[in-house]
N, C-alpha and C. Protein backbone atom coordinates (compact mmCIF):
# COMPACT_ATOMS: atom_id res chain seq x y z
N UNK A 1 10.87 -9.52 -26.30
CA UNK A 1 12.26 -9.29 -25.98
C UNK A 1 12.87 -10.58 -25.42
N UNK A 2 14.01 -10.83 -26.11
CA UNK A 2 14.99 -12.27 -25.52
C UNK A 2 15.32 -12.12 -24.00
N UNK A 3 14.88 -12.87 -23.41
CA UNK A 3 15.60 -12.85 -21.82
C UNK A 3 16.63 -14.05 -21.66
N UNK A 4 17.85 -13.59 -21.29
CA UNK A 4 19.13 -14.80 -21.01
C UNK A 4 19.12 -14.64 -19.80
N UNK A 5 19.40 -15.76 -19.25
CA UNK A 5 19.64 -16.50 -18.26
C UNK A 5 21.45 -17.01 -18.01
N UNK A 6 22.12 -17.20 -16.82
CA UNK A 6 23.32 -17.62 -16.64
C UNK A 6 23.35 -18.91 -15.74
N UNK A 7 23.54 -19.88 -16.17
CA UNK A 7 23.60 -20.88 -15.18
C UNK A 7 24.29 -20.61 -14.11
N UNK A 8 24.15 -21.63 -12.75
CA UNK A 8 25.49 -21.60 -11.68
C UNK A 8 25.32 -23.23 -11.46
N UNK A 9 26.29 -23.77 -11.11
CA UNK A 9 26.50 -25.12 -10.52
C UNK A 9 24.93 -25.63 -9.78
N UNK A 10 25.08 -26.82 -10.14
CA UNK A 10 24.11 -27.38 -9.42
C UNK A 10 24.22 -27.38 -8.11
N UNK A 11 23.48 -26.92 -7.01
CA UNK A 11 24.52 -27.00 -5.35
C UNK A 11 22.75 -26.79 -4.43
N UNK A 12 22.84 -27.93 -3.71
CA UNK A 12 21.49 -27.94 -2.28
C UNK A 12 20.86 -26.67 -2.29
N UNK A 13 21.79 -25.46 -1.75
CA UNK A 13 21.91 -24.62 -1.15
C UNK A 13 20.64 -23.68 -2.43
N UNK A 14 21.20 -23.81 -3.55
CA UNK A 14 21.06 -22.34 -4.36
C UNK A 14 19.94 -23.57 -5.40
N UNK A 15 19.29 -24.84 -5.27
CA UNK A 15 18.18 -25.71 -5.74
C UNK A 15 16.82 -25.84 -4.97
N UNK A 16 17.47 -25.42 -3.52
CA UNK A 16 16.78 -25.83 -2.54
C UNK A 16 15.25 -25.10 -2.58
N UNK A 17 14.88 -24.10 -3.47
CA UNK A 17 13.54 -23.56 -3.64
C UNK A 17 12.62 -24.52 -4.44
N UNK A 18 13.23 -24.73 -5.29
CA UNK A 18 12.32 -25.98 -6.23
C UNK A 18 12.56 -26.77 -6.37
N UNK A 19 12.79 -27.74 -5.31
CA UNK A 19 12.94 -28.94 -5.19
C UNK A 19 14.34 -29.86 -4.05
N UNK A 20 14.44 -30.90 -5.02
CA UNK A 20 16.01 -31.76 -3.91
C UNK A 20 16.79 -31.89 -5.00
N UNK A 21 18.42 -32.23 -4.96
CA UNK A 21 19.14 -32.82 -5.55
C UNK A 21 19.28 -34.69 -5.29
N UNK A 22 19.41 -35.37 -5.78
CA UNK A 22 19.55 -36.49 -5.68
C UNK A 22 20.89 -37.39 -5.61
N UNK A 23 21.62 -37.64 -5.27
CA UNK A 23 22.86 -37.59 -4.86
C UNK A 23 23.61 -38.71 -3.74
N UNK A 24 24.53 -39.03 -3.95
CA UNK A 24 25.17 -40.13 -2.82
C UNK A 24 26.00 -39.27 -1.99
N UNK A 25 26.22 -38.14 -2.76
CA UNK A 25 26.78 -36.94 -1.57
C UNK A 25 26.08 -35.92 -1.01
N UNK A 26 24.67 -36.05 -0.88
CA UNK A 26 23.73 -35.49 -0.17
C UNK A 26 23.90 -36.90 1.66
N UNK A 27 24.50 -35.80 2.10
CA UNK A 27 24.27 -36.49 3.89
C UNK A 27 23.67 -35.93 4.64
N UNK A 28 22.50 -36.36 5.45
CA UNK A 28 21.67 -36.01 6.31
C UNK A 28 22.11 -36.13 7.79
N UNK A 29 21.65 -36.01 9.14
CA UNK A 29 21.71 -36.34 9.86
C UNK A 29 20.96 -38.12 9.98
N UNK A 30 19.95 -38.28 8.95
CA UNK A 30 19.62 -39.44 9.15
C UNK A 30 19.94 -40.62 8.22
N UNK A 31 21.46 -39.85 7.51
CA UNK A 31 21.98 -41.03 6.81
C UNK A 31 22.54 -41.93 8.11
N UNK A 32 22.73 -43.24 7.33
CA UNK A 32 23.17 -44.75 8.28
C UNK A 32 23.85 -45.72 7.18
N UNK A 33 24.85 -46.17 8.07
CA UNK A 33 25.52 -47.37 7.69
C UNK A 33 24.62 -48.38 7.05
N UNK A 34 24.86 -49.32 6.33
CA UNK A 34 23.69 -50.60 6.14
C UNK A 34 24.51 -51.43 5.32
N UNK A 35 24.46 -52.46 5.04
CA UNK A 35 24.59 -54.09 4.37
C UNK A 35 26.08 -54.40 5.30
N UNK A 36 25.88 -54.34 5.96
CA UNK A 36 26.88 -54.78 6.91
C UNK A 36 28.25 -54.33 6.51
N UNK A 37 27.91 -52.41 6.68
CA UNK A 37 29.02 -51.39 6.70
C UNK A 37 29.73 -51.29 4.95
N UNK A 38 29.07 -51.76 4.02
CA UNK A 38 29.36 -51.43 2.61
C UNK A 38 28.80 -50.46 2.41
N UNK A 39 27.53 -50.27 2.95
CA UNK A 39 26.83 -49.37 2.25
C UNK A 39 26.99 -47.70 2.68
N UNK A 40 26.02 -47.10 2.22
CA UNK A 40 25.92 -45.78 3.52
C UNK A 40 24.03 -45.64 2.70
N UNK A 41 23.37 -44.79 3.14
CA UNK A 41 22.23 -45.24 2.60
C UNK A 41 21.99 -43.51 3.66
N UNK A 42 20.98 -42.69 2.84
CA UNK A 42 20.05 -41.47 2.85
C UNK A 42 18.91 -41.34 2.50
N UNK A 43 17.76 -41.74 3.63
CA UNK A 43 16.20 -41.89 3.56
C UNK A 43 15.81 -40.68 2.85
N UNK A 44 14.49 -40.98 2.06
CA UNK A 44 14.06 -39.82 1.60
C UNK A 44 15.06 -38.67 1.13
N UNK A 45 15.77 -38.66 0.50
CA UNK A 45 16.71 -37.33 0.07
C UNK A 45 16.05 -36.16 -1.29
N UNK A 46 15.11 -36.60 -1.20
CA UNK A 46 13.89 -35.93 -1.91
C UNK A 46 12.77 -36.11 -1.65
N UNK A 47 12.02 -35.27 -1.51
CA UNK A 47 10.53 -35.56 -1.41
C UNK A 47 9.79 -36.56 -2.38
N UNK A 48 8.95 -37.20 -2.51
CA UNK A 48 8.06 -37.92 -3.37
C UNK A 48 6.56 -37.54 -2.51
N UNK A 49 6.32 -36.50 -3.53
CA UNK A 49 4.52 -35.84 -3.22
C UNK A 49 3.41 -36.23 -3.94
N UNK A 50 2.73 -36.67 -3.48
CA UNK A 50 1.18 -36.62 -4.53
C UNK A 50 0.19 -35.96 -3.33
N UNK A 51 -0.06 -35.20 -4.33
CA UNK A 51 -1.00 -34.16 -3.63
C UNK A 51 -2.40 -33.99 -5.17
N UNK A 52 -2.60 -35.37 -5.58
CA UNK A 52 -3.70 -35.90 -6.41
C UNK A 52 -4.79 -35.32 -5.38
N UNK A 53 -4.92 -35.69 -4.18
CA UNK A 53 -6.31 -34.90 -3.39
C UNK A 53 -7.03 -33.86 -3.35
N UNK A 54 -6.24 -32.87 -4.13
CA UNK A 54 -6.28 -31.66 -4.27
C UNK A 54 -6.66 -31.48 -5.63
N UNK A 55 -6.45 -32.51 -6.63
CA UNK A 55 -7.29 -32.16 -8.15
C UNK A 55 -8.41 -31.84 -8.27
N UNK A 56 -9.00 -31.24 -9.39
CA UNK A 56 -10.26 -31.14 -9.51
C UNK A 56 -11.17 -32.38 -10.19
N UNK A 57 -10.05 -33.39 -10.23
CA UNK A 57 -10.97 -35.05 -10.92
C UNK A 57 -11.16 -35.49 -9.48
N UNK A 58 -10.12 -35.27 -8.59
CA UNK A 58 -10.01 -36.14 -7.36
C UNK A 58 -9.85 -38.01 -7.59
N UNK A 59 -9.36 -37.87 -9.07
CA UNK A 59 -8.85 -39.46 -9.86
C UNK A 59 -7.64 -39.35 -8.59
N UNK A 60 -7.33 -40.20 -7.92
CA UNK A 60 -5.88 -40.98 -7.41
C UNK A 60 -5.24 -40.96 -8.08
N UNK A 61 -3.70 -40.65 -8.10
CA UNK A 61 -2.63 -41.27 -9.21
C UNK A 61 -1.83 -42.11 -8.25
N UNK A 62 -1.10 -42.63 -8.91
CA UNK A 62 -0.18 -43.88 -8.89
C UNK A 62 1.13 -43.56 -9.12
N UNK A 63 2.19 -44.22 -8.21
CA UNK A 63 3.48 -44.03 -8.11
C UNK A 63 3.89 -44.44 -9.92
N UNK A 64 4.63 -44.04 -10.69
CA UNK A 64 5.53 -44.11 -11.98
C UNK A 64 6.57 -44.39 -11.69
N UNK A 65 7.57 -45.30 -12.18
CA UNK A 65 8.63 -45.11 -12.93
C UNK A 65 8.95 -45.16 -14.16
N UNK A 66 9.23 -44.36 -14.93
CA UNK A 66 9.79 -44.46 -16.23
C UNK A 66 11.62 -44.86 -16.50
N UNK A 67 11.73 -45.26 -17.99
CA UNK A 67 13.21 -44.29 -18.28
C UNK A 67 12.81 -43.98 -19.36
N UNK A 68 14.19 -43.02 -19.78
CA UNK A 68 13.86 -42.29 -20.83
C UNK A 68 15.70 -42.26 -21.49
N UNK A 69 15.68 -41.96 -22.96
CA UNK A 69 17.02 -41.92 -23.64
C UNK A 69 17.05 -40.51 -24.00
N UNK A 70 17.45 -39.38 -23.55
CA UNK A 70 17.26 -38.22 -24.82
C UNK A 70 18.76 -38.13 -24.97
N UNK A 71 18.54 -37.33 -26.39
CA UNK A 71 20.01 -37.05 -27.19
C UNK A 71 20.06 -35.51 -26.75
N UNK A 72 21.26 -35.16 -26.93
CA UNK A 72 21.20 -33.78 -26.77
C UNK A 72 21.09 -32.87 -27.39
N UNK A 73 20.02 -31.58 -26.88
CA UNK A 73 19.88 -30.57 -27.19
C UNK A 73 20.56 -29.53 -27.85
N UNK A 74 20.17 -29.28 -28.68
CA UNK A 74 21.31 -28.39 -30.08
C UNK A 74 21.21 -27.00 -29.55
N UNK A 75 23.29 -26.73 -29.20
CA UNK A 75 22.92 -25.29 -28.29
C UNK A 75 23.92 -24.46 -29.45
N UNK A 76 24.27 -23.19 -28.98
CA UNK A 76 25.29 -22.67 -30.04
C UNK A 76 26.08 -21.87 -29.34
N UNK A 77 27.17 -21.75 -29.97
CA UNK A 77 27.89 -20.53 -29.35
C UNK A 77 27.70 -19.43 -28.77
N UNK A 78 28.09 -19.15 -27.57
CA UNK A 78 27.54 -18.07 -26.88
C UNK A 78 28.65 -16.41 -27.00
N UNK A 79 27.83 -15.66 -28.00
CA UNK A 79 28.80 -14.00 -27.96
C UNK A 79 28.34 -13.33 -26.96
N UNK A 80 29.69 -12.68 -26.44
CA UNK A 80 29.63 -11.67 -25.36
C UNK A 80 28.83 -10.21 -25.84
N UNK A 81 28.66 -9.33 -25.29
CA UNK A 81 28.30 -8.00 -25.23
C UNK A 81 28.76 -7.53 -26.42
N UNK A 82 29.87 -7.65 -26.53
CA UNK A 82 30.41 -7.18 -28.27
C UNK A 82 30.87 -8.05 -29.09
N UNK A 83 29.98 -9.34 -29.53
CA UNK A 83 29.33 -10.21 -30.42
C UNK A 83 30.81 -11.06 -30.62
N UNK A 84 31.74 -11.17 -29.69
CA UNK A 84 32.57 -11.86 -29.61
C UNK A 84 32.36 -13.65 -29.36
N UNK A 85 32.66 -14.34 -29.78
CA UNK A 85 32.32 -15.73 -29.25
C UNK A 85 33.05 -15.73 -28.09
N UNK A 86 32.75 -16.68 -27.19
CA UNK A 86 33.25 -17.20 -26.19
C UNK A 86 33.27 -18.77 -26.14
N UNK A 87 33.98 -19.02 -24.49
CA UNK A 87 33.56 -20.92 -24.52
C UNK A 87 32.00 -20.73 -24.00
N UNK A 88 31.64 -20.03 -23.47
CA UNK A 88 29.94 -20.76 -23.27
C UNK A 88 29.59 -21.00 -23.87
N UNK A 89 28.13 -21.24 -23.90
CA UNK A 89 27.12 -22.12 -24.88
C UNK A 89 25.79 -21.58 -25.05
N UNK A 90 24.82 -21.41 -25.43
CA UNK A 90 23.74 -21.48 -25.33
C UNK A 90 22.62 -22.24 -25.43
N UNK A 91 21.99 -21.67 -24.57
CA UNK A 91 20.36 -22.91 -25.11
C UNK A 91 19.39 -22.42 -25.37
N UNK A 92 18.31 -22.74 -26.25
CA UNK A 92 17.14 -21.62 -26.41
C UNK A 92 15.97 -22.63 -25.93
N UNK A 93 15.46 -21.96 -24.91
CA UNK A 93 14.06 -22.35 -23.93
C UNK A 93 13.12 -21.87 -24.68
N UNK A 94 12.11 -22.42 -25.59
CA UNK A 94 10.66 -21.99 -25.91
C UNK A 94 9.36 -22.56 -25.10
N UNK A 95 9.44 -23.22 -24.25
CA UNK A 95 8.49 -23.47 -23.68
C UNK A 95 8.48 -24.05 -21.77
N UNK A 96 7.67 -24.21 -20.89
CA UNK A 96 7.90 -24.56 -19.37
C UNK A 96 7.06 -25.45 -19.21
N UNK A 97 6.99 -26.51 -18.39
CA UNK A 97 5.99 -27.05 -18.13
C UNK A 97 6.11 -26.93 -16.28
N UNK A 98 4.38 -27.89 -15.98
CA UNK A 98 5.49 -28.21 -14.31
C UNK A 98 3.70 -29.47 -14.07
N UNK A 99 4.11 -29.83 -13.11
CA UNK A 99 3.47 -31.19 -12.79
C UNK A 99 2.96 -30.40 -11.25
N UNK A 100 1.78 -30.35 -11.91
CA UNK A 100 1.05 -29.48 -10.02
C UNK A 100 0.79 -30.13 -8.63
N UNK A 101 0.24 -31.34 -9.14
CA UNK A 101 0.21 -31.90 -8.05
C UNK A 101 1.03 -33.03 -7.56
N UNK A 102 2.09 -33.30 -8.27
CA UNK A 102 3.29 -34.17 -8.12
C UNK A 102 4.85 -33.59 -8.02
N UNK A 103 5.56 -34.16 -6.99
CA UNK A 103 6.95 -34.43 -7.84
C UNK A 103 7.10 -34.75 -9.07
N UNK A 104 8.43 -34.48 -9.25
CA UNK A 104 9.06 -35.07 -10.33
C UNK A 104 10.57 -35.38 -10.31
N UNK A 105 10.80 -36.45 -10.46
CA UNK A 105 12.13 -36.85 -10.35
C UNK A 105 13.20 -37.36 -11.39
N UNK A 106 13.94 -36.71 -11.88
CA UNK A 106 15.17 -37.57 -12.97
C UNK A 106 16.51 -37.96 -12.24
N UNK A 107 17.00 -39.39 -12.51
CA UNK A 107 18.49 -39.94 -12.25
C UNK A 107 18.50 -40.36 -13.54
N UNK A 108 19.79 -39.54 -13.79
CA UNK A 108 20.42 -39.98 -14.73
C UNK A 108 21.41 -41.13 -14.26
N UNK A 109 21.73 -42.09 -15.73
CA UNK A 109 22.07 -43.51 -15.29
C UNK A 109 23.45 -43.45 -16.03
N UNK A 110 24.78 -43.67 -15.66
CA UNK A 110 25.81 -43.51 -17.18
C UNK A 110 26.91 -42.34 -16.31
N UNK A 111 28.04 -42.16 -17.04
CA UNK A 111 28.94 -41.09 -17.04
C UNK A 111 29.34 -40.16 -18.00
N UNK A 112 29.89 -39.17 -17.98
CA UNK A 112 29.74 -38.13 -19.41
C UNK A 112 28.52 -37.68 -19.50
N UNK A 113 27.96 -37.60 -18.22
CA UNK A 113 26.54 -36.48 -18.34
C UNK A 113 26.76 -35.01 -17.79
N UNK A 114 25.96 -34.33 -18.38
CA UNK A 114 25.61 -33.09 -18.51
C UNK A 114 24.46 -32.54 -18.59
N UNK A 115 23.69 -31.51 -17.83
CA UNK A 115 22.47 -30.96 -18.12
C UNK A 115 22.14 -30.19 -17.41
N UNK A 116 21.03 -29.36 -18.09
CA UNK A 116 20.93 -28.15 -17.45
C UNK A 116 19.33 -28.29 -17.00
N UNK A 117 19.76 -27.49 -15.90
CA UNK A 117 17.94 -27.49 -14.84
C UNK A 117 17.78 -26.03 -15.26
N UNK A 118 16.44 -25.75 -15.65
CA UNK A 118 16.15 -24.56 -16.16
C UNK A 118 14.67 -24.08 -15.03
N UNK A 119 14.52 -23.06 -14.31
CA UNK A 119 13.26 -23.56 -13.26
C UNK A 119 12.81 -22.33 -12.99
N UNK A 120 11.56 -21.91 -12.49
CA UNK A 120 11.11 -20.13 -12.00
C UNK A 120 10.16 -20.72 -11.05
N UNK A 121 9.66 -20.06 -9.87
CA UNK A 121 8.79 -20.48 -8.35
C UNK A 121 7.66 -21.00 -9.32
N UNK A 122 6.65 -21.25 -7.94
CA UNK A 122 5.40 -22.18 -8.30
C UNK A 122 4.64 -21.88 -7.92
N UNK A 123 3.28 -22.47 -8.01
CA UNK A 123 1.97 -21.74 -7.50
C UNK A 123 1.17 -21.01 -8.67
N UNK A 124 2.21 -20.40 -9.32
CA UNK A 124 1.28 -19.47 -10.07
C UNK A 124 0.71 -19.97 -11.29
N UNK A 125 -0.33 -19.28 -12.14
CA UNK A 125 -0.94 -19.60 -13.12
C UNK A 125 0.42 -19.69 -14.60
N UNK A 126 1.11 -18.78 -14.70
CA UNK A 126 1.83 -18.62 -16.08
C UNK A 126 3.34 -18.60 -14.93
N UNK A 127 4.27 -18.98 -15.30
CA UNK A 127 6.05 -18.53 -15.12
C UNK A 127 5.97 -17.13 -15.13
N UNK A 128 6.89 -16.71 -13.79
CA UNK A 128 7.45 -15.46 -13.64
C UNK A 128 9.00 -15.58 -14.36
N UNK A 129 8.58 -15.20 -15.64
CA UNK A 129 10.12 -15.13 -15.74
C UNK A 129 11.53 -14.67 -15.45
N UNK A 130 11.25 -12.83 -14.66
CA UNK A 130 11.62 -12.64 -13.90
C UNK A 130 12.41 -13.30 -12.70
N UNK A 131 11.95 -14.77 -12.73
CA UNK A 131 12.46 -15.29 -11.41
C UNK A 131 13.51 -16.84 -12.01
N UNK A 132 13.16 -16.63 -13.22
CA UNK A 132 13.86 -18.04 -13.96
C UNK A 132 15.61 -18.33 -13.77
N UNK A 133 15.89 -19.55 -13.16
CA UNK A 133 16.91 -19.90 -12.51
C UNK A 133 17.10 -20.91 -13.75
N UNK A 134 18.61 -21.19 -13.80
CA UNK A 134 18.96 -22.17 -14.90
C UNK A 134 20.54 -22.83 -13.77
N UNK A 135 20.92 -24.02 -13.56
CA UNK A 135 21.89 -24.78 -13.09
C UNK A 135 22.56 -25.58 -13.93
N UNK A 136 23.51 -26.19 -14.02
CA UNK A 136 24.76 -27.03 -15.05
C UNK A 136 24.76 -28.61 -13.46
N UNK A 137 24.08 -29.31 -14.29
CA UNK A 137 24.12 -30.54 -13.19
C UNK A 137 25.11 -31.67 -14.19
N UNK A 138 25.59 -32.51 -13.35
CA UNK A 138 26.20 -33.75 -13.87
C UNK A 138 26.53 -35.18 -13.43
N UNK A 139 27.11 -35.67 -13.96
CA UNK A 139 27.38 -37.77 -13.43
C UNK A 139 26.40 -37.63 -12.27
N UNK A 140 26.78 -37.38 -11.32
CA UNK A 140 26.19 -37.69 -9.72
C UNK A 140 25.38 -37.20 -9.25
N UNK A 141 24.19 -36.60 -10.62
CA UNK A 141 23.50 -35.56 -9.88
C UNK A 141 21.66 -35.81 -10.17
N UNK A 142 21.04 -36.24 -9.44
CA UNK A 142 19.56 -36.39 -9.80
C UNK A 142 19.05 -35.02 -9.38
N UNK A 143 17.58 -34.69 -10.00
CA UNK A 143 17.13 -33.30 -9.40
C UNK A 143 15.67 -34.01 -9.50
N UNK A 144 15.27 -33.62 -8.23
CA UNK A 144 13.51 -33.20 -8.13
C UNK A 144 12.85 -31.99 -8.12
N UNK A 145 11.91 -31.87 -8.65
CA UNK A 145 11.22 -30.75 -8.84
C UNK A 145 9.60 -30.41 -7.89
N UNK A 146 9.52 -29.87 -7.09
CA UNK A 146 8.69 -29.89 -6.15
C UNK A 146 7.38 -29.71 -6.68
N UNK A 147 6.39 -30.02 -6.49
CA UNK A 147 4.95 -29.92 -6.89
C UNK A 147 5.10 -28.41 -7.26
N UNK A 148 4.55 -28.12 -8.70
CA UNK A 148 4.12 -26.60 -9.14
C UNK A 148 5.00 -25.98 -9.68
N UNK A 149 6.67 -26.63 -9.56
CA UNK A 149 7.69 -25.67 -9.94
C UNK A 149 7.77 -25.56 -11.75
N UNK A 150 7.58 -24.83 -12.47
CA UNK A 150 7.99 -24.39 -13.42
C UNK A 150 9.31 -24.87 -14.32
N UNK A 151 9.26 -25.92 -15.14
CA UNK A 151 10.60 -25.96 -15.49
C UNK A 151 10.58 -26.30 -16.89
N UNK A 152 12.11 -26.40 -17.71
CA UNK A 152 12.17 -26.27 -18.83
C UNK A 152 12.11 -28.06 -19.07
N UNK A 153 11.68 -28.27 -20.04
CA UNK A 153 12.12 -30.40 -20.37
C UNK A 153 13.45 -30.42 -20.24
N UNK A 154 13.89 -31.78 -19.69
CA UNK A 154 14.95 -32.31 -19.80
C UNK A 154 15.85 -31.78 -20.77
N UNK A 155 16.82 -31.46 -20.66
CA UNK A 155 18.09 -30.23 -21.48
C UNK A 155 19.66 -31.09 -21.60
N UNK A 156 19.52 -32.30 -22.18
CA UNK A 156 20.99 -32.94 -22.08
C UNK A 156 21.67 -32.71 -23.11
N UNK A 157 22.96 -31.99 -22.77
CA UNK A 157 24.10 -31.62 -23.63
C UNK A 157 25.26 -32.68 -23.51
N UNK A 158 26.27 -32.30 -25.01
CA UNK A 158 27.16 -32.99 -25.42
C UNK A 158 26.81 -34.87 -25.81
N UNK A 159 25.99 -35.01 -24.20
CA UNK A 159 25.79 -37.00 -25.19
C UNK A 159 24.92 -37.41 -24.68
N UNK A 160 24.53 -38.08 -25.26
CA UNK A 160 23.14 -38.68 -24.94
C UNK A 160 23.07 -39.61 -23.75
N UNK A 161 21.98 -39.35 -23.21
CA UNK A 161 21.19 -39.63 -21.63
C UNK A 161 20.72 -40.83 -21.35
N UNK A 162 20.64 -42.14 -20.55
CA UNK A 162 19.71 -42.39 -20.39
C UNK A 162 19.30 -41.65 -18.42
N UNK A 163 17.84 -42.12 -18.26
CA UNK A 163 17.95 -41.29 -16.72
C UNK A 163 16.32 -41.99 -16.78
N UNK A 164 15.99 -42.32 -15.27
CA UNK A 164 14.93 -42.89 -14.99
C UNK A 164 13.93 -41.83 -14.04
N UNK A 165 12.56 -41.67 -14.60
CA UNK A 165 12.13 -40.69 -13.92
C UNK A 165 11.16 -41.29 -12.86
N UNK A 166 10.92 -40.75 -11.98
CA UNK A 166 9.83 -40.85 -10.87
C UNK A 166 8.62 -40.02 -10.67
N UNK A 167 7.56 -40.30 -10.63
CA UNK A 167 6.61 -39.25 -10.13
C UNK A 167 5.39 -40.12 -10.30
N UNK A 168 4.22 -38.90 -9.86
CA UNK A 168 2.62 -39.83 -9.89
C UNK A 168 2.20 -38.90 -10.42
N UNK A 169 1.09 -40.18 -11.16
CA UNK A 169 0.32 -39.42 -12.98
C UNK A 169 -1.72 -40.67 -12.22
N UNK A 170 -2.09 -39.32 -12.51
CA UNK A 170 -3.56 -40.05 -12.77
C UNK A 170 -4.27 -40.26 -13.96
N UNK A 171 -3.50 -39.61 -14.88
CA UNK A 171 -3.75 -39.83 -16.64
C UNK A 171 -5.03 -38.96 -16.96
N UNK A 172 -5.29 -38.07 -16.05
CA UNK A 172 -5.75 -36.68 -16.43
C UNK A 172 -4.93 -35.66 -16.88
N UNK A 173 -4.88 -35.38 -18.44
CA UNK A 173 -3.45 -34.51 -18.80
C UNK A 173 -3.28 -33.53 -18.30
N UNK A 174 -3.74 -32.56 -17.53
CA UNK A 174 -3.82 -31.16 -17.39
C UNK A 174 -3.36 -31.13 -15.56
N UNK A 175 -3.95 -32.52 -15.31
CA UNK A 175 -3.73 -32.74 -13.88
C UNK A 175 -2.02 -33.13 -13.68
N UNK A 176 -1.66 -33.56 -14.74
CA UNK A 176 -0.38 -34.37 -14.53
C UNK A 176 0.89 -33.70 -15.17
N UNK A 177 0.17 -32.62 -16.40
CA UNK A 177 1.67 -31.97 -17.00
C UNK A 177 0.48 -30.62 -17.39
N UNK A 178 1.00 -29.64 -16.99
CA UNK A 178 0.62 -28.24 -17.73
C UNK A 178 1.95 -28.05 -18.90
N UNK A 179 1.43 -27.22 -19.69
CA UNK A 179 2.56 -26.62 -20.43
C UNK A 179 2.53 -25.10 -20.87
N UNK A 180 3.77 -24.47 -20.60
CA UNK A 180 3.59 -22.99 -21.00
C UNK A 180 4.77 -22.24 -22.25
N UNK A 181 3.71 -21.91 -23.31
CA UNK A 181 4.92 -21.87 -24.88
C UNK A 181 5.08 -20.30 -23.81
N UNK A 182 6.47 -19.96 -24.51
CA UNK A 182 6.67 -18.84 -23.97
C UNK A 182 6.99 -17.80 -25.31
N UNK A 183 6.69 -16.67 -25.36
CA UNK A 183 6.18 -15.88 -26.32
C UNK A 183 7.92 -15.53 -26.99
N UNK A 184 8.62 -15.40 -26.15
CA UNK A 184 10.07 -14.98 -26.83
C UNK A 184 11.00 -16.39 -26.14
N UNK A 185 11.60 -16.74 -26.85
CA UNK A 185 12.48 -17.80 -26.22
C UNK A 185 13.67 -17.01 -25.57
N UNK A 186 14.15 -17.87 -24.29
CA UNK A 186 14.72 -17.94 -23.33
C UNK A 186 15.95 -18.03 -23.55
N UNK A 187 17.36 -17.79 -23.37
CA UNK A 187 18.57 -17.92 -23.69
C UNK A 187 19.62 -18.56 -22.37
N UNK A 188 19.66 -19.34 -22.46
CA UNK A 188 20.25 -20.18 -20.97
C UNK A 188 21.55 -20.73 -21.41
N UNK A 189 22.92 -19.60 -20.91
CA UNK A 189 23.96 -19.34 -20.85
C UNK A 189 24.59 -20.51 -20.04
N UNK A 190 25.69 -20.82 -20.52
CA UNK A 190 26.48 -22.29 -19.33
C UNK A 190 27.69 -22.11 -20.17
């Protein structure tokens, strides 16, 4: 059976289970002034975890940065209840991955971005789908994904991306990316 999903805005508040947003409008109490009052500057505004200690290689991994270009994801018109089109959109999710013992981090680099965070809790062996959350992020918006969280690949609509990722990989595959096909694809409404 198809399960749809409805996005909501990307927002701290309603991300804050699986993970950080990344952001120049994320303010802490321990943001501070810096380069002699040009700047404004927010320590840590995401976690960066390696919790490699806990593998079963007990291999170390190593801080990453990547970038990456993706084009966007081919979505379609979204019909209402009585097969009416609407302006939404759709997306079809066939598969989850999640990085167990790491963060994971994307900034997107550019303007005219768009994308969707697709995500369900962590810990567990397979996605509760039941619990699958989908968000509409954009220009100003990085997202991290907390060790274990469940999420869909990178989802960029309308134009193509570039965005630089962060995280730690020990180049044990299973240690560094699980993946889960999901038996009926996912329908993630925006």
């Amino acid at each position: 059976m198809t399960r749809t999903i409805f996005c909501e805005p990307l927002t701290q508040a309603g991300y804050a289970p699986y993970g950080g947003i990344i952001s120049t409008d994320v303010v802490t109490d321990r943001t501070v002034v810096v380069n002699n009052g040009t700047a404004r500057r927010t320590p840590e505004v995401v976690p960066t975890i390696n919790n490699y200690d806990k593998a079963p290689s007990k291999i170390p991994a190593r801080t990453v940065l990547n970038v990456s270009y993706a084009s966007p994801r081919e979505v379609e018109p979204w019909q209402d209840e009585d097969g009416k089109k609407t302006a939404r959109r759709v997306l079809k999710v066939s598969m989850l991955e999640r990085h167990p013992y790491s963060t994971q981090s994307f900034i997107p680099m550019g303007t005219g971005i768009k994308y969707l965070v697709v995500v369900c809790g962590r810990g567990q062996d397979a996605p509760d789908l039941a619990e699958l959350r989908g968000f509409v992020a954009g220009d100003k918006q990085g997202v991290c994904y907390a060790p274990g969280v469940w999420h869909a690949p990178m989802s960029v609509i309308d134009n193509p991306v570039s965005y630089a990722i962060v995280q730690n990989k020990n180049e044990v595959a299973d240690e560094d990316c699980e993946f889960f096909p999901l038996d009926d694809e996912v329908e993630v409404v925006f």
